[in-house]
N, C-alpha and C. Protein backbone atom coordinates (compact mmCIF):
# COMPACT_ATOMS: atom_id res chain seq x y z
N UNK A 1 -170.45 -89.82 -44.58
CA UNK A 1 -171.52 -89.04 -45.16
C UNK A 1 -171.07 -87.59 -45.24
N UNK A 2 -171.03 -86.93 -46.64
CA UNK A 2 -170.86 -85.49 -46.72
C UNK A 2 -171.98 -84.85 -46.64
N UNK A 3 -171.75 -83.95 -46.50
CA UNK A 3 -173.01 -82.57 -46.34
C UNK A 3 -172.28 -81.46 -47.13
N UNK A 4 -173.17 -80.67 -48.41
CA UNK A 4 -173.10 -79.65 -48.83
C UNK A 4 -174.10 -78.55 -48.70
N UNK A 5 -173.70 -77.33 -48.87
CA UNK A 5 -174.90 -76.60 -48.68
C UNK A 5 -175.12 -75.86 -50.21
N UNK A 6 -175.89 -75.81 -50.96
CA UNK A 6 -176.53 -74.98 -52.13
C UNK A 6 -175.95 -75.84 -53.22
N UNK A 7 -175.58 -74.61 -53.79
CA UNK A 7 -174.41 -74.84 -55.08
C UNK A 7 -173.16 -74.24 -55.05
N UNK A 8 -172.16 -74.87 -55.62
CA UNK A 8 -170.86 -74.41 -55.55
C UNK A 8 -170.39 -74.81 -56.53
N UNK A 9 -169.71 -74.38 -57.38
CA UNK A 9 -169.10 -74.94 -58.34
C UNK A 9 -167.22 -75.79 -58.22
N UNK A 10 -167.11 -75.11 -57.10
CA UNK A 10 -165.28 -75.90 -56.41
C UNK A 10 -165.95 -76.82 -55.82
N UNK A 11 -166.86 -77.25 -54.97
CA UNK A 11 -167.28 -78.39 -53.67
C UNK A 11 -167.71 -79.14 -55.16
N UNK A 12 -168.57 -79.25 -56.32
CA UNK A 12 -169.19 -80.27 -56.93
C UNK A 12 -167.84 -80.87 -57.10
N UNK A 13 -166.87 -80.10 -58.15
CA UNK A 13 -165.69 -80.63 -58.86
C UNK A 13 -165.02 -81.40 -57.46
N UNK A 14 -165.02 -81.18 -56.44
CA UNK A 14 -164.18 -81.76 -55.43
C UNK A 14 -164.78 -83.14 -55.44
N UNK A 15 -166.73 -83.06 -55.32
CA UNK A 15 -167.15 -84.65 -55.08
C UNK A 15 -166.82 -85.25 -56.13
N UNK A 16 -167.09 -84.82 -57.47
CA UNK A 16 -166.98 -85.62 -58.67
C UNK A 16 -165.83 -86.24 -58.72
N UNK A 17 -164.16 -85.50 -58.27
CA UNK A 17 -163.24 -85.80 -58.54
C UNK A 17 -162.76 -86.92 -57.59
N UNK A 18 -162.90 -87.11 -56.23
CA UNK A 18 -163.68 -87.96 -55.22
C UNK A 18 -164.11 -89.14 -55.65
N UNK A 19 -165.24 -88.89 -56.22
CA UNK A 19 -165.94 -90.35 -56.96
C UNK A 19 -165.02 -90.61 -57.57
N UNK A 20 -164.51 -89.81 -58.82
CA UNK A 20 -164.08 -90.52 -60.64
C UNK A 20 -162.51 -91.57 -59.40
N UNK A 21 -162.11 -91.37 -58.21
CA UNK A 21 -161.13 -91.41 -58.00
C UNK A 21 -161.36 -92.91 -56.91
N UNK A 22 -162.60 -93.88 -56.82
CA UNK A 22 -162.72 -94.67 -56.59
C UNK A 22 -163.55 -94.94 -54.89
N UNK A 23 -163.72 -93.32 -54.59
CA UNK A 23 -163.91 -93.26 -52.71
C UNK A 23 -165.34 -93.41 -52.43
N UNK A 24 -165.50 -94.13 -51.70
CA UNK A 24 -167.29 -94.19 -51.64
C UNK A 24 -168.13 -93.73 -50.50
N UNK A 25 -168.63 -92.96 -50.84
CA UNK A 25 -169.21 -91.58 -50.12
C UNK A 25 -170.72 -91.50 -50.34
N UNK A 26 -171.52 -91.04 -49.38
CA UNK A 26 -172.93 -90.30 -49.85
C UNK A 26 -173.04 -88.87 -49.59
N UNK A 27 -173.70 -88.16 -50.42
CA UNK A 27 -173.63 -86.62 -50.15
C UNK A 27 -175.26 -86.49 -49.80
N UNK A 28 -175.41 -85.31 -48.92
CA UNK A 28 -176.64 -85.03 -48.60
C UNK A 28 -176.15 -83.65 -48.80
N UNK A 29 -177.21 -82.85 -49.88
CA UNK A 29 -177.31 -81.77 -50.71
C UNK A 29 -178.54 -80.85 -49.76
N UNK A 30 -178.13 -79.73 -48.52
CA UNK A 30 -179.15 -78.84 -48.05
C UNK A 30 -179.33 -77.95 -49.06
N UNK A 31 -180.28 -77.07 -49.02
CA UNK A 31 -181.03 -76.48 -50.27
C UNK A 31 -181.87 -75.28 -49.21
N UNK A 32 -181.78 -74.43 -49.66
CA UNK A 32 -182.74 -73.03 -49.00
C UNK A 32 -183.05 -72.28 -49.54
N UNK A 33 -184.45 -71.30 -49.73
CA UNK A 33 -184.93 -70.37 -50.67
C UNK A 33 -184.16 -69.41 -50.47
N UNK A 34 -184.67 -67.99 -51.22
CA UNK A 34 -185.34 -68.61 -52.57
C UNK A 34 -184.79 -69.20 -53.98
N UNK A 35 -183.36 -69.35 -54.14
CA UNK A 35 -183.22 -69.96 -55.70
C UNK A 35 -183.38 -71.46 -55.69
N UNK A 36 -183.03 -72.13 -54.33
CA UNK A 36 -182.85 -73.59 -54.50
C UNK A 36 -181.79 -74.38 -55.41
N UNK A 37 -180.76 -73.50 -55.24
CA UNK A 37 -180.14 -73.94 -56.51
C UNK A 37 -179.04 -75.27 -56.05
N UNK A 38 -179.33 -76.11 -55.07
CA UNK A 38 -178.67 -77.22 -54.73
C UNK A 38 -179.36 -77.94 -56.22
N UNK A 39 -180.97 -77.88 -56.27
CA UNK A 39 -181.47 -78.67 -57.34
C UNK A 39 -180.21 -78.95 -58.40
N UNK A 40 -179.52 -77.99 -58.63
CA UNK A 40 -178.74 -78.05 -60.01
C UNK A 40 -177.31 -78.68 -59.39
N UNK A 41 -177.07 -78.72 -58.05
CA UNK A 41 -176.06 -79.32 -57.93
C UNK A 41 -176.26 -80.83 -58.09
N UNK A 42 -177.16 -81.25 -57.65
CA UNK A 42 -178.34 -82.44 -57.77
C UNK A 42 -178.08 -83.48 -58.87
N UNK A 43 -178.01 -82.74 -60.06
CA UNK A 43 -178.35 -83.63 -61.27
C UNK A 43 -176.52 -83.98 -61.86
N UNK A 44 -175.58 -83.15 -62.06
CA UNK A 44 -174.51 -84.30 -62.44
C UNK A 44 -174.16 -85.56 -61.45
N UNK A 45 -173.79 -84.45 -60.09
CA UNK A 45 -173.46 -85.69 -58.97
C UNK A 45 -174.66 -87.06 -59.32
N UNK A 46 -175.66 -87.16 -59.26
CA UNK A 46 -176.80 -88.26 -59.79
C UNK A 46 -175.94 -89.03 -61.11
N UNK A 47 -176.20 -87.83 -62.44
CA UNK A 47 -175.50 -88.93 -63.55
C UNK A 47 -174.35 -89.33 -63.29
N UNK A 48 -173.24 -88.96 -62.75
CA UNK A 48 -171.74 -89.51 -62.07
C UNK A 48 -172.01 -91.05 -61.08
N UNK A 49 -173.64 -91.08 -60.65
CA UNK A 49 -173.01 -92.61 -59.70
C UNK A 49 -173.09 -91.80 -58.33
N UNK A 50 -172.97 -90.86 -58.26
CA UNK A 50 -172.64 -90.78 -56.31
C UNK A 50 -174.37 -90.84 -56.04
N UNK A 51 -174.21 -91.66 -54.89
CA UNK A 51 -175.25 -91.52 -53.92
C UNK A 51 -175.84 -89.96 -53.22
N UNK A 52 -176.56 -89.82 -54.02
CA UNK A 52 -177.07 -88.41 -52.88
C UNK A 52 -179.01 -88.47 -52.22
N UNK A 53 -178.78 -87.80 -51.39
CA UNK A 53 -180.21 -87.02 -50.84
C UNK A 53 -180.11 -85.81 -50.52
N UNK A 54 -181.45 -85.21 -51.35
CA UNK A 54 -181.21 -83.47 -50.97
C UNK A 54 -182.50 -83.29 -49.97
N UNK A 55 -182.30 -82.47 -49.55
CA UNK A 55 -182.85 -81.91 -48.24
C UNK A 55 -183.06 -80.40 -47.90
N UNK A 56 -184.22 -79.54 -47.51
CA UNK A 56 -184.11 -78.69 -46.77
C UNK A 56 -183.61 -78.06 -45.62
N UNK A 57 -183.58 -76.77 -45.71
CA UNK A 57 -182.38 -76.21 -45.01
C UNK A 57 -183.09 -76.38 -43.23
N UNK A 58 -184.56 -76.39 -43.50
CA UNK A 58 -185.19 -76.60 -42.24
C UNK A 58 -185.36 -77.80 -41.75
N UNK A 59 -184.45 -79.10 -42.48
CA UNK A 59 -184.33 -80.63 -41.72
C UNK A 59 -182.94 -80.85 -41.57
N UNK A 60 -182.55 -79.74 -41.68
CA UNK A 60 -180.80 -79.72 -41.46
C UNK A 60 -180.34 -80.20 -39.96
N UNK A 61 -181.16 -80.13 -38.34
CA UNK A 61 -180.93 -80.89 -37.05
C UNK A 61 -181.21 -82.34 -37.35
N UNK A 62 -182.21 -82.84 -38.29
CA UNK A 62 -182.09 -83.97 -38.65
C UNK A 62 -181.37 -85.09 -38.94
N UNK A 63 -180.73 -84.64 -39.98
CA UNK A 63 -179.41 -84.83 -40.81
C UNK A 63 -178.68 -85.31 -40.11
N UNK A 64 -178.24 -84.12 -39.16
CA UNK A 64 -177.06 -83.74 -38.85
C UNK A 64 -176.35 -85.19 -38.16
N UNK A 65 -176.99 -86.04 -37.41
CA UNK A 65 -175.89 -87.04 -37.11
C UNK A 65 -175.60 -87.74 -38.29
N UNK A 66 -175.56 -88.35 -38.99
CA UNK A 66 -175.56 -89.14 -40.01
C UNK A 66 -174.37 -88.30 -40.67
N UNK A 67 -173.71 -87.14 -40.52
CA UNK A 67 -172.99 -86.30 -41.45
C UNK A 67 -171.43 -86.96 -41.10
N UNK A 68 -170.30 -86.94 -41.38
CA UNK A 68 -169.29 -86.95 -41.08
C UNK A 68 -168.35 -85.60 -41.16
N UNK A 69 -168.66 -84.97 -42.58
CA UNK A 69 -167.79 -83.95 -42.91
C UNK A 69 -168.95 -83.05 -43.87
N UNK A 70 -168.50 -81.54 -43.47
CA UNK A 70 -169.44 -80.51 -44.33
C UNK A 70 -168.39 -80.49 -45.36
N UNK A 71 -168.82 -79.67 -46.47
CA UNK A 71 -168.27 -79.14 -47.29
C UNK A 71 -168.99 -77.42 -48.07
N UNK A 72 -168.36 -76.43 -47.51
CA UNK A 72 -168.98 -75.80 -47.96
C UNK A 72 -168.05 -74.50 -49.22
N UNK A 73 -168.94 -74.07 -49.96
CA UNK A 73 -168.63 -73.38 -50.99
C UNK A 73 -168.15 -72.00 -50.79
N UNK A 74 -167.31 -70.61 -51.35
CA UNK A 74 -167.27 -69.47 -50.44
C UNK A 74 -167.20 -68.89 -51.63
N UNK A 75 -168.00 -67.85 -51.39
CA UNK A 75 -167.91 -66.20 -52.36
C UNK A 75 -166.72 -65.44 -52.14
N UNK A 76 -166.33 -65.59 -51.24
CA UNK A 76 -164.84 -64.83 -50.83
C UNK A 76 -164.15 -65.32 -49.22
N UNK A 77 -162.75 -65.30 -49.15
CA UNK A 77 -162.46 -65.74 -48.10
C UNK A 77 -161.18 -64.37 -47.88
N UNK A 78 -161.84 -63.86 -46.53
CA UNK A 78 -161.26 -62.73 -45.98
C UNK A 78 -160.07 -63.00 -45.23
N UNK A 79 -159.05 -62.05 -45.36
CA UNK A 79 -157.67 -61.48 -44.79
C UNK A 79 -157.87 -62.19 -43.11
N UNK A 80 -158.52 -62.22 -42.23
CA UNK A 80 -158.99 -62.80 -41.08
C UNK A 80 -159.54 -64.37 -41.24
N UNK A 81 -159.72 -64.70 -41.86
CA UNK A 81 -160.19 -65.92 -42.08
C UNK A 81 -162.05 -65.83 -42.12
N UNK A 82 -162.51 -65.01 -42.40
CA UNK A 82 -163.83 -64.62 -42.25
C UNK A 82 -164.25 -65.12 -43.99
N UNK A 83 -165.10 -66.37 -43.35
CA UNK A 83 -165.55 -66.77 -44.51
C UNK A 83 -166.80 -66.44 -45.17
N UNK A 84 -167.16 -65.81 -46.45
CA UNK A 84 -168.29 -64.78 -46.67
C UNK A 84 -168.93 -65.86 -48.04
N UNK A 85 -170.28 -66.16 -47.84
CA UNK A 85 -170.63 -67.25 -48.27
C UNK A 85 -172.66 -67.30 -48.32
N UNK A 86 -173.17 -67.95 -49.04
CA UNK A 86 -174.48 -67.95 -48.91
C UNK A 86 -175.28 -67.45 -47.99
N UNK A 87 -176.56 -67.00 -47.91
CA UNK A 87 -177.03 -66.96 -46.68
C UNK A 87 -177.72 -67.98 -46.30
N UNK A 88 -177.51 -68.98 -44.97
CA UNK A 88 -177.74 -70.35 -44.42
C UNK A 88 -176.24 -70.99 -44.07
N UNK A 89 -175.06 -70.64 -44.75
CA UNK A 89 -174.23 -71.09 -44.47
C UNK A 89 -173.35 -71.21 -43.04
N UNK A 90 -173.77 -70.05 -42.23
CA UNK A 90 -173.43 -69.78 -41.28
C UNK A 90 -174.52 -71.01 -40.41
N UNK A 91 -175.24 -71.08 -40.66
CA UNK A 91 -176.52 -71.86 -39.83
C UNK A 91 -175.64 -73.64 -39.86
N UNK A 92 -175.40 -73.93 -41.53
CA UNK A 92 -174.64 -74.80 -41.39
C UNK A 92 -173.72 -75.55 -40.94
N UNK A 93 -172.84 -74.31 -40.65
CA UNK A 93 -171.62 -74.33 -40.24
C UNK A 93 -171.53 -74.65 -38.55
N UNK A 94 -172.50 -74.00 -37.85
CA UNK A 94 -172.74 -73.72 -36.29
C UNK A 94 -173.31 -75.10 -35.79
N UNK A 95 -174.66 -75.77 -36.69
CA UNK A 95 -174.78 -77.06 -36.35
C UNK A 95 -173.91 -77.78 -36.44
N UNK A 96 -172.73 -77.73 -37.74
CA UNK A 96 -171.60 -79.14 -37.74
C UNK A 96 -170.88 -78.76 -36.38
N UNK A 97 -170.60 -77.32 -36.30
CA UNK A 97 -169.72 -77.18 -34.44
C UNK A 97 -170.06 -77.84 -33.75
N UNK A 98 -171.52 -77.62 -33.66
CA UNK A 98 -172.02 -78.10 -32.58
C UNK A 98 -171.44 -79.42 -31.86
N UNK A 99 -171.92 -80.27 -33.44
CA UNK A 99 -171.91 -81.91 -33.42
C UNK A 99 -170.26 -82.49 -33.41
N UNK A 100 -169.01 -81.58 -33.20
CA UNK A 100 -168.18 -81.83 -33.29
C UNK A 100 -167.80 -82.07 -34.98
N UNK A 101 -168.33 -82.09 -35.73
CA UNK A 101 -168.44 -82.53 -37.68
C UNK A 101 -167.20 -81.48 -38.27
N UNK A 102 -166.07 -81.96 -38.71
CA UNK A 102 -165.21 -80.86 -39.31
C UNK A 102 -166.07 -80.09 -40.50
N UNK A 103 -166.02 -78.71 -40.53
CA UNK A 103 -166.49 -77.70 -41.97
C UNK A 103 -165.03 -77.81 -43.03
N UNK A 104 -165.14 -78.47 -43.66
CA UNK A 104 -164.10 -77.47 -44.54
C UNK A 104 -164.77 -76.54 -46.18
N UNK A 105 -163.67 -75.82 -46.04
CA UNK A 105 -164.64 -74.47 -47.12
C UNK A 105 -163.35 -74.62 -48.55
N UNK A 106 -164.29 -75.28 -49.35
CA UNK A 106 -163.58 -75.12 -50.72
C UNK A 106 -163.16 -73.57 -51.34
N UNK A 107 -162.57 -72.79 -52.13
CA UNK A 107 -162.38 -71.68 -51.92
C UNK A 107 -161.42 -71.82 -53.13
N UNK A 108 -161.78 -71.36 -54.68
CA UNK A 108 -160.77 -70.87 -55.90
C UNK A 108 -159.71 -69.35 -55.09
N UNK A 109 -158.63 -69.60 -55.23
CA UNK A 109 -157.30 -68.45 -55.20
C UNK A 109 -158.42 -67.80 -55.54
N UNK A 110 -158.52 -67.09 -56.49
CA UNK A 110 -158.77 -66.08 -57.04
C UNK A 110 -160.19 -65.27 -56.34
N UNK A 111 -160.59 -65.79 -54.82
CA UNK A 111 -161.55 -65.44 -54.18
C UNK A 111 -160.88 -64.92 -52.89
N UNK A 112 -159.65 -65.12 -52.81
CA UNK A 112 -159.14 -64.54 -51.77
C UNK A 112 -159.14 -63.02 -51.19
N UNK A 113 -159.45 -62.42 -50.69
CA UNK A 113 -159.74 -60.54 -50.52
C UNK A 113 -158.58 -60.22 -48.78
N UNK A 114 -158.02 -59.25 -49.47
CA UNK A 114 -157.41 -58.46 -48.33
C UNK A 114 -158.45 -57.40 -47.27
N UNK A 115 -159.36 -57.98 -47.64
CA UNK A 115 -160.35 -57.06 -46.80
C UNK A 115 -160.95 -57.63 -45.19
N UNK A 116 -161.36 -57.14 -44.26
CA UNK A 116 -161.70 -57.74 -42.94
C UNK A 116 -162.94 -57.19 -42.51
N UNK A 117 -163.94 -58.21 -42.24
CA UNK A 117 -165.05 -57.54 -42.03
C UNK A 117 -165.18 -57.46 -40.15
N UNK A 118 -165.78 -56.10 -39.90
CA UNK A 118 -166.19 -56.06 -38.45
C UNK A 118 -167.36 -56.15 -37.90
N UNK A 119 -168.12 -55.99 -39.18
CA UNK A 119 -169.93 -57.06 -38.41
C UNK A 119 -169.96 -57.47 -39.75
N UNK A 120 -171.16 -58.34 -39.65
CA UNK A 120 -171.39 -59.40 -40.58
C UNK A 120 -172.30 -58.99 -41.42
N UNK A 121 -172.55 -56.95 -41.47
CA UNK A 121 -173.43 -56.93 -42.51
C UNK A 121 -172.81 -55.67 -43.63
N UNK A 122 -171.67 -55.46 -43.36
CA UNK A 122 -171.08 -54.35 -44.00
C UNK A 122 -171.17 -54.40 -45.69
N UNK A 123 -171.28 -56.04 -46.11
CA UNK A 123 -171.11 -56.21 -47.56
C UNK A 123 -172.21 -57.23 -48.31
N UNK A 124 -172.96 -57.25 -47.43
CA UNK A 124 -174.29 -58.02 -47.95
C UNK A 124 -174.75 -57.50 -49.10
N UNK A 125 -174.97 -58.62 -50.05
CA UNK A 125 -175.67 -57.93 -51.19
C UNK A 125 -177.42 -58.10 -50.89
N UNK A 126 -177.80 -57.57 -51.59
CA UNK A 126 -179.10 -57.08 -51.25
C UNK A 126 -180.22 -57.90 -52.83
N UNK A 127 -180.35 -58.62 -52.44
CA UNK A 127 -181.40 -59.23 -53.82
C UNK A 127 -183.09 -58.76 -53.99
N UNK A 128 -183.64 -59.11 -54.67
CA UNK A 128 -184.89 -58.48 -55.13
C UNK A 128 -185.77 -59.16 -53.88
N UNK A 129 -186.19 -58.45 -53.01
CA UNK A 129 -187.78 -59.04 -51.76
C UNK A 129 -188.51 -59.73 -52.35
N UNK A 130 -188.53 -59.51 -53.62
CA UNK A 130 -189.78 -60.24 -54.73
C UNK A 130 -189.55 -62.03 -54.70
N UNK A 131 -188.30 -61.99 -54.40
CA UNK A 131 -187.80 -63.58 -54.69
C UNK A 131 -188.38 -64.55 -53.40
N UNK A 132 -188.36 -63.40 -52.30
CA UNK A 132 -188.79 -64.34 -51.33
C UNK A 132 -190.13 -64.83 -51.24
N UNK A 133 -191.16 -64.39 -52.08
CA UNK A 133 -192.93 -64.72 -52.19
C UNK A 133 -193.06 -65.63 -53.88
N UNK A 134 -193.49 -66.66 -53.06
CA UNK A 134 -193.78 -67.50 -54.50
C UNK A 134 -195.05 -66.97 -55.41
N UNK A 135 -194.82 -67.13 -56.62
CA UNK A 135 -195.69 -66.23 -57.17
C UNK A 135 -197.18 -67.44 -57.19
């Protein structure tokens, strides 16, 4: 059983390529406000044939035995190995520790940065407050 967290565009191509390649797998798709945008990871993996269930980011202790392997997506992967990535991902990542569950982090070259972060809020982007209240 895989576990992804959101959307990623390297982790989908990894399951799809996975499937088209004969391996039989179920993915369980976590999802957290406010975009929810696992939804959209949701719908090819579905027309492709793979087995999935998506899930909230708040039934993620649930899950969690049933998982074998995470897979998660990265916005950038730092000079230290400091992987800079959704916010929830870190939450993800700490439960698979927990459970002994290997993380591995898909990651295009071209996301690689010579940069090193020394707290974890030096480069946060900052999105609209508005997103977090449903209208």
């Amino acid at each position: 059983m895989l576990l992804t967290f959101t959307r990623s565009q390297v982790v989908e191509a990894a399951i799809l390529a996975a499937h088209a390649k004969g391996l039989d797998f179920r993915v369980i798709i976590v999802d957290g406000a406010p975009r929810y945008e696992g939804r959209v990871t949701l719908d090819p993996l579905l027309a492709a044939g793979v087995r999935c269930t998506y899930a909230h980011l708040h039934a993620l202790s649930y899950l969690m035995p049933e998982v074998t392997k995470v897979l998660l997506g990265a916005a950038s992967m730092l000079l230290n190995g400091t992987l800079v990535s959704r916010a929830g991902s870190a939450l993800v990542a700490m439960a698979a520790s927990e459970r002994g569950i290997p993380v591995l982090v898909c990651c295009e070259t071209y996301k690689f940065a010579e940069r090193v972060l020394l707290d974890s809020i030096c480069y946060n982007e900052l999105g609209d407050p508005d997103d977090l209240i449903e209208p």
